[in-house]
N, C-alpha and C. Protein backbone atom coordinates (compact mmCIF):
# COMPACT_ATOMS: atom_id res chain seq x y z
N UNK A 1 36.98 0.39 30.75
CA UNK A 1 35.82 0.00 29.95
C UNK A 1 35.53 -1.48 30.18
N UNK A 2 34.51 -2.20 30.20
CA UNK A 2 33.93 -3.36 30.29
C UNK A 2 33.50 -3.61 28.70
N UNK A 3 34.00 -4.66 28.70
CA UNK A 3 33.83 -5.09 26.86
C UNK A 3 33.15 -6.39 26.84
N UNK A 4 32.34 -6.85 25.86
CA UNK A 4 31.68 -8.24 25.59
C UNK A 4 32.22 -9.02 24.73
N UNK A 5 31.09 -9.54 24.10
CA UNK A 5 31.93 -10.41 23.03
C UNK A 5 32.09 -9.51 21.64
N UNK A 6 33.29 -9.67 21.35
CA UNK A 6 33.89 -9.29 20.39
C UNK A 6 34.70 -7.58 20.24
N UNK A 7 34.70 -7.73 21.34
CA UNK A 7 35.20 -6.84 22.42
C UNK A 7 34.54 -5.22 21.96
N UNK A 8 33.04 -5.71 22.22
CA UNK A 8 32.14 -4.25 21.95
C UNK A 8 32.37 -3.51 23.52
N UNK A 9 32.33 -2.89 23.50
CA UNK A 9 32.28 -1.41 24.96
C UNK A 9 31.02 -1.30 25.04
N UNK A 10 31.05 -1.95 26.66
CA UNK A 10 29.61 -2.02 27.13
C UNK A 10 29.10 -1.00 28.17
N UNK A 11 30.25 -0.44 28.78
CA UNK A 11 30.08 0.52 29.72
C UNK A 11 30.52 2.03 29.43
N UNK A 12 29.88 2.68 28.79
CA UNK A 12 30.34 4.28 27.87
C UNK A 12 30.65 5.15 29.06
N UNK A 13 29.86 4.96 30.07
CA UNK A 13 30.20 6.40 31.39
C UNK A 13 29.51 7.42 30.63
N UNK A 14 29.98 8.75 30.40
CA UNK A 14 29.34 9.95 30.02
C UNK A 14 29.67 10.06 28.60
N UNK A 15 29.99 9.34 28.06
CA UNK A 15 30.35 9.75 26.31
C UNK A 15 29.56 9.50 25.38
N UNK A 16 28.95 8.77 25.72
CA UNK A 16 27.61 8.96 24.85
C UNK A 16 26.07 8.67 25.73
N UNK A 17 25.19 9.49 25.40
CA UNK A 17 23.71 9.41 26.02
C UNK A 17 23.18 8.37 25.33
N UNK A 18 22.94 7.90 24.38
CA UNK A 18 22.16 6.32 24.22
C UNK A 18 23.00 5.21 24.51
N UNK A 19 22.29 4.15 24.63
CA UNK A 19 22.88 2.96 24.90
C UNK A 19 23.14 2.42 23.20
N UNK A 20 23.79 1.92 22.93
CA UNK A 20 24.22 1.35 21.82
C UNK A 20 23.77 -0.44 21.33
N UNK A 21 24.07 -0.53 20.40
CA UNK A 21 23.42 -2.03 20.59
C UNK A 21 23.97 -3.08 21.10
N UNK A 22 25.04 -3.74 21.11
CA UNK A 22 26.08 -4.21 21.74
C UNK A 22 25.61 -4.02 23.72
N UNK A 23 25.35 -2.56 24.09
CA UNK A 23 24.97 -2.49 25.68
C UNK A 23 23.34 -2.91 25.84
N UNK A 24 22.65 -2.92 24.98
CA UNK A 24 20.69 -3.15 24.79
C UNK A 24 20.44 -4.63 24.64
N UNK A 25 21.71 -4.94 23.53
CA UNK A 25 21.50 -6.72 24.17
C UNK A 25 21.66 -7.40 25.03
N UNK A 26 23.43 -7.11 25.38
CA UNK A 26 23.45 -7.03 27.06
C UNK A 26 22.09 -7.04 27.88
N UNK A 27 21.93 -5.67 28.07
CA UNK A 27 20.79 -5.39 28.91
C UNK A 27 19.23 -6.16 28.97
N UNK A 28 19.25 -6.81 27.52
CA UNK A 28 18.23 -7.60 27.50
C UNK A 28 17.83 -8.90 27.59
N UNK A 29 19.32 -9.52 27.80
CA UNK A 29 19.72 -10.56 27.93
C UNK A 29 19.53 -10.44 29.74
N UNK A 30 20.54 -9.91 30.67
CA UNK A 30 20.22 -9.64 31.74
C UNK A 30 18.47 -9.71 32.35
N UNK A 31 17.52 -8.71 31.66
CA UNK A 31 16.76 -8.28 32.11
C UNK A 31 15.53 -9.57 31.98
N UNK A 32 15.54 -9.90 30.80
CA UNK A 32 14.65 -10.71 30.01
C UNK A 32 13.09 -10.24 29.44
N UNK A 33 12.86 -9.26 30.55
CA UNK A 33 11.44 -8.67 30.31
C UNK A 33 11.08 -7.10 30.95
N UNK A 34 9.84 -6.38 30.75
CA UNK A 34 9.81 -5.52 31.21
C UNK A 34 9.99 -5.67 32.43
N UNK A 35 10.78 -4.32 33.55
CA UNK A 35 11.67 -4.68 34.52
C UNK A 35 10.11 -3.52 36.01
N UNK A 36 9.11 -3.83 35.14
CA UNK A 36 8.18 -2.96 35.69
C UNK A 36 7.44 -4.22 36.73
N UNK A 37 6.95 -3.77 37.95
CA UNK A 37 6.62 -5.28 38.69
C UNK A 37 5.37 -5.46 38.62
N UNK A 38 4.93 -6.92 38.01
CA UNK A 38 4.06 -7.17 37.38
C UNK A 38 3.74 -7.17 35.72
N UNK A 39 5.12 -6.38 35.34
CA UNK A 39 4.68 -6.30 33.67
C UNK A 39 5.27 -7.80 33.61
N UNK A 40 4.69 -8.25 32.21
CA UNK A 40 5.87 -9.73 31.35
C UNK A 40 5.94 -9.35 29.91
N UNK A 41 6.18 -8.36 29.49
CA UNK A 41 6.38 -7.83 28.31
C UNK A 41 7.91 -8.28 28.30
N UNK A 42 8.11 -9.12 26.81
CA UNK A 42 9.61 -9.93 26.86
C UNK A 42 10.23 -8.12 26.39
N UNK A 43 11.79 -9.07 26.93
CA UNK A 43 12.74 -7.72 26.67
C UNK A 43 12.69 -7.40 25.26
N UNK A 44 13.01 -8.12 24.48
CA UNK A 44 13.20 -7.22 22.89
C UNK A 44 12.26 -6.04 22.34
N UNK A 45 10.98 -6.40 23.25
CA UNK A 45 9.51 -5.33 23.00
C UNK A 45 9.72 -4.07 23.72
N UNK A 46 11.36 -3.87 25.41
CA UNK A 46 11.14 -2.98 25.42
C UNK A 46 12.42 -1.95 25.22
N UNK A 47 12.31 -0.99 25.86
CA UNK A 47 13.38 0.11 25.72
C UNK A 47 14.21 0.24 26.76
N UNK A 48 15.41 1.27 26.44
CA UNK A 48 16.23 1.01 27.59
C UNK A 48 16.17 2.17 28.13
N UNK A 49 16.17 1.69 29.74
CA UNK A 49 16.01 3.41 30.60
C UNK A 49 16.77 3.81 31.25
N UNK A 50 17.50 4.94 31.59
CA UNK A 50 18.81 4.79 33.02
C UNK A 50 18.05 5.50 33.81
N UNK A 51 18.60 4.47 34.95
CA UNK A 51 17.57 4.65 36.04
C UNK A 51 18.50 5.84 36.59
N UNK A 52 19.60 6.71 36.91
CA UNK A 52 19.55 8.00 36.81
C UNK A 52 20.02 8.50 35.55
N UNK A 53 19.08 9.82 35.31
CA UNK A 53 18.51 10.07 34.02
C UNK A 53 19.82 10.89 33.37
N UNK A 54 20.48 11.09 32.16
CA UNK A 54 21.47 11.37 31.90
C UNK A 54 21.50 12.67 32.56
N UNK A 55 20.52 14.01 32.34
CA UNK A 55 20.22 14.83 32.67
C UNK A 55 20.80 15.91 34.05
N UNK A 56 20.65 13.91 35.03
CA UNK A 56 21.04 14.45 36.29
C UNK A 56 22.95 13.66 36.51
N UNK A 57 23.36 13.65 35.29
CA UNK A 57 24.58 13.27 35.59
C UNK A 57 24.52 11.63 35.72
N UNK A 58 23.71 10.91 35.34
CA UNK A 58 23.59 9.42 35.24
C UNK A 58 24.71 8.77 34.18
N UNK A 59 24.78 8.04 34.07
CA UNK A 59 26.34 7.30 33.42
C UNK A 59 25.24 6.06 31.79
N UNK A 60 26.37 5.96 31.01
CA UNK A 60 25.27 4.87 29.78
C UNK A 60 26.03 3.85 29.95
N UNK A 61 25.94 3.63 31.55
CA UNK A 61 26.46 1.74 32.07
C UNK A 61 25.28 0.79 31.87
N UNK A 62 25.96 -0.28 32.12
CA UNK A 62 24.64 -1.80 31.73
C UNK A 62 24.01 -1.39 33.48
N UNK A 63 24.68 -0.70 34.69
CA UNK A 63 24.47 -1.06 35.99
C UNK A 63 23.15 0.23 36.13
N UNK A 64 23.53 1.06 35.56
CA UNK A 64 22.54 2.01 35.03
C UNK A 64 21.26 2.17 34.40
N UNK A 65 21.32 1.24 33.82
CA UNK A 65 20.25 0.46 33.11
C UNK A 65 18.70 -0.15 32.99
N UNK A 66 17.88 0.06 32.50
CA UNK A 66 16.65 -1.03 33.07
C UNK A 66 16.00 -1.37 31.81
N UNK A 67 14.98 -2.22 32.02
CA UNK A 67 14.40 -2.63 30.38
C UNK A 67 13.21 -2.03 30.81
N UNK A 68 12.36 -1.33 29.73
CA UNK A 68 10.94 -1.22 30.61
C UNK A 68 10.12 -0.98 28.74
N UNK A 69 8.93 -1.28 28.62
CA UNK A 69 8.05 -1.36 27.70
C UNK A 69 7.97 0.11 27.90
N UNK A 70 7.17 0.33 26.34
CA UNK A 70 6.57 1.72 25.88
C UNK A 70 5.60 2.50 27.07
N UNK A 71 5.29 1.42 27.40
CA UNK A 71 3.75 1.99 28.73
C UNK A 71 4.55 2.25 30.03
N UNK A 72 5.35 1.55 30.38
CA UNK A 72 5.96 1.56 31.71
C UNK A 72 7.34 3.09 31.34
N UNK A 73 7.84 3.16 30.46
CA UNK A 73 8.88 3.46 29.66
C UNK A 73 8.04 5.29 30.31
N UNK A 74 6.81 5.61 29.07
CA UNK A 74 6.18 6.58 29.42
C UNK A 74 5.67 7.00 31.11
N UNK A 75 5.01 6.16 31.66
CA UNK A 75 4.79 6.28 33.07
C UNK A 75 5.98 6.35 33.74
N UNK A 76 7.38 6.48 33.74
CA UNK A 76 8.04 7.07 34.70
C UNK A 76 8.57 8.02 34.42
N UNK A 77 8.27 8.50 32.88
CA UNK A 77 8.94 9.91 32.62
C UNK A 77 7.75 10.92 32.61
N UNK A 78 6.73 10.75 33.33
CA UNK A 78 5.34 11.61 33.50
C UNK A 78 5.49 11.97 35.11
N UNK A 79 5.51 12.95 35.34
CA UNK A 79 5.78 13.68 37.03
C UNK A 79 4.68 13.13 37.19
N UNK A 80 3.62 12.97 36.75
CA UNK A 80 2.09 12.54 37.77
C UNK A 80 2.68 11.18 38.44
N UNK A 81 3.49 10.49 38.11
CA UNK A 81 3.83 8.91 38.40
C UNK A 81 5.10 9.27 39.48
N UNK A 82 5.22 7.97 40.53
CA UNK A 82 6.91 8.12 41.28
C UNK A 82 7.00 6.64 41.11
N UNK A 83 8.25 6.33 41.06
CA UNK A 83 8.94 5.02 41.10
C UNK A 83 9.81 4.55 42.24
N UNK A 84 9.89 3.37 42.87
CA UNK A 84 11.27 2.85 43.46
C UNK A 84 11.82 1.63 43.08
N UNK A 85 12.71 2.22 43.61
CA UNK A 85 13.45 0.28 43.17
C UNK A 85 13.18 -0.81 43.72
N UNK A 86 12.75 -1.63 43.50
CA UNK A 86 12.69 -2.65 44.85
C UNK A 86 13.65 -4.12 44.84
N UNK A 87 13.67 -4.29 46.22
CA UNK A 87 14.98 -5.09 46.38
C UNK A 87 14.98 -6.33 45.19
N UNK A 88 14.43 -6.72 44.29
CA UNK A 88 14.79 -7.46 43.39
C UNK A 88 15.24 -7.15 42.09
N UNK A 89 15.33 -5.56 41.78
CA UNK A 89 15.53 -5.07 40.67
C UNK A 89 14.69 -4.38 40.13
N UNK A 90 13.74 -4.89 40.06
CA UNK A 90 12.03 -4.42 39.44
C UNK A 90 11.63 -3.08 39.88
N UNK A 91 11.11 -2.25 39.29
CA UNK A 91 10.30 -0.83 39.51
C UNK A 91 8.98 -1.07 39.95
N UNK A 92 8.68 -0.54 40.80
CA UNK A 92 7.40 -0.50 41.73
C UNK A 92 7.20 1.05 40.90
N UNK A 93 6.07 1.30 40.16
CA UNK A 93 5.68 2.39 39.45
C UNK A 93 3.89 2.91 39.94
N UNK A 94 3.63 4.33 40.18
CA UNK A 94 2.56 4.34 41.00
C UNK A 94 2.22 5.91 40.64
N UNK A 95 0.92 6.04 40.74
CA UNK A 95 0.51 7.24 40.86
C UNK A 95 0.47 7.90 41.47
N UNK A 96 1.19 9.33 41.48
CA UNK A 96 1.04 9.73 43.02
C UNK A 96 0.08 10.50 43.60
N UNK A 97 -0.03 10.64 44.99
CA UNK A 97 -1.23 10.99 45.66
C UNK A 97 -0.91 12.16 45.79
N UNK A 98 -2.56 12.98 45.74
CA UNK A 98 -2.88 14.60 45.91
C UNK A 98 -1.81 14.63 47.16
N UNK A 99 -1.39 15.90 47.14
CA UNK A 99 -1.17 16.59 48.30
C UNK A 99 -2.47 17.52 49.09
């Protein structure tokens, strides 16, 4: 386990699906703002996302993690949208094209 100050457990693995508060400050401290490229929505305004989704076996690590606002938050959990990571951290978020 990876612990912070006051020796909260910051890295859960599979034991619990939300992030806790102790891992959201962390994470927001890290992040500072929405982690969407181009958003500047400060971190405390947003939510926390794991970038793989518990669903598919994703872990409730800080490395797991992303900050993203209500708008950005919704647009990557909508199939009409695809996301990548891009080499600075940030989500490149986009609509995707007809087939």
């Amino acid at each position: 386990a990876v612990l912070g100050n006051h020796s909260e457990v910051l890295d859960l693995g599979r034991a619990d699906r939300l992030y806790r508060p102790p891992q959201r400050k962390a994470i927001r401290l890290r992040d500072r703002r929405c982690r969407a490229q181009g958003c500047d929505h400060p971190a405390p305004w947003c939510e926390t996302h794991h970038l793989k989704s518990w669903a598919s076996g994703g872990k409730t690590d800080l490395a797991n993690a992303i900050t993203l606002c209500s708008w950005h938050h919704h647009r990557i959990h909508d199939p009409r949208y695809e996301h990548e990571v891009l080499p600075d951290g940030d989500l490149l978020i986009r609509r995707r094209r007809a087939a």
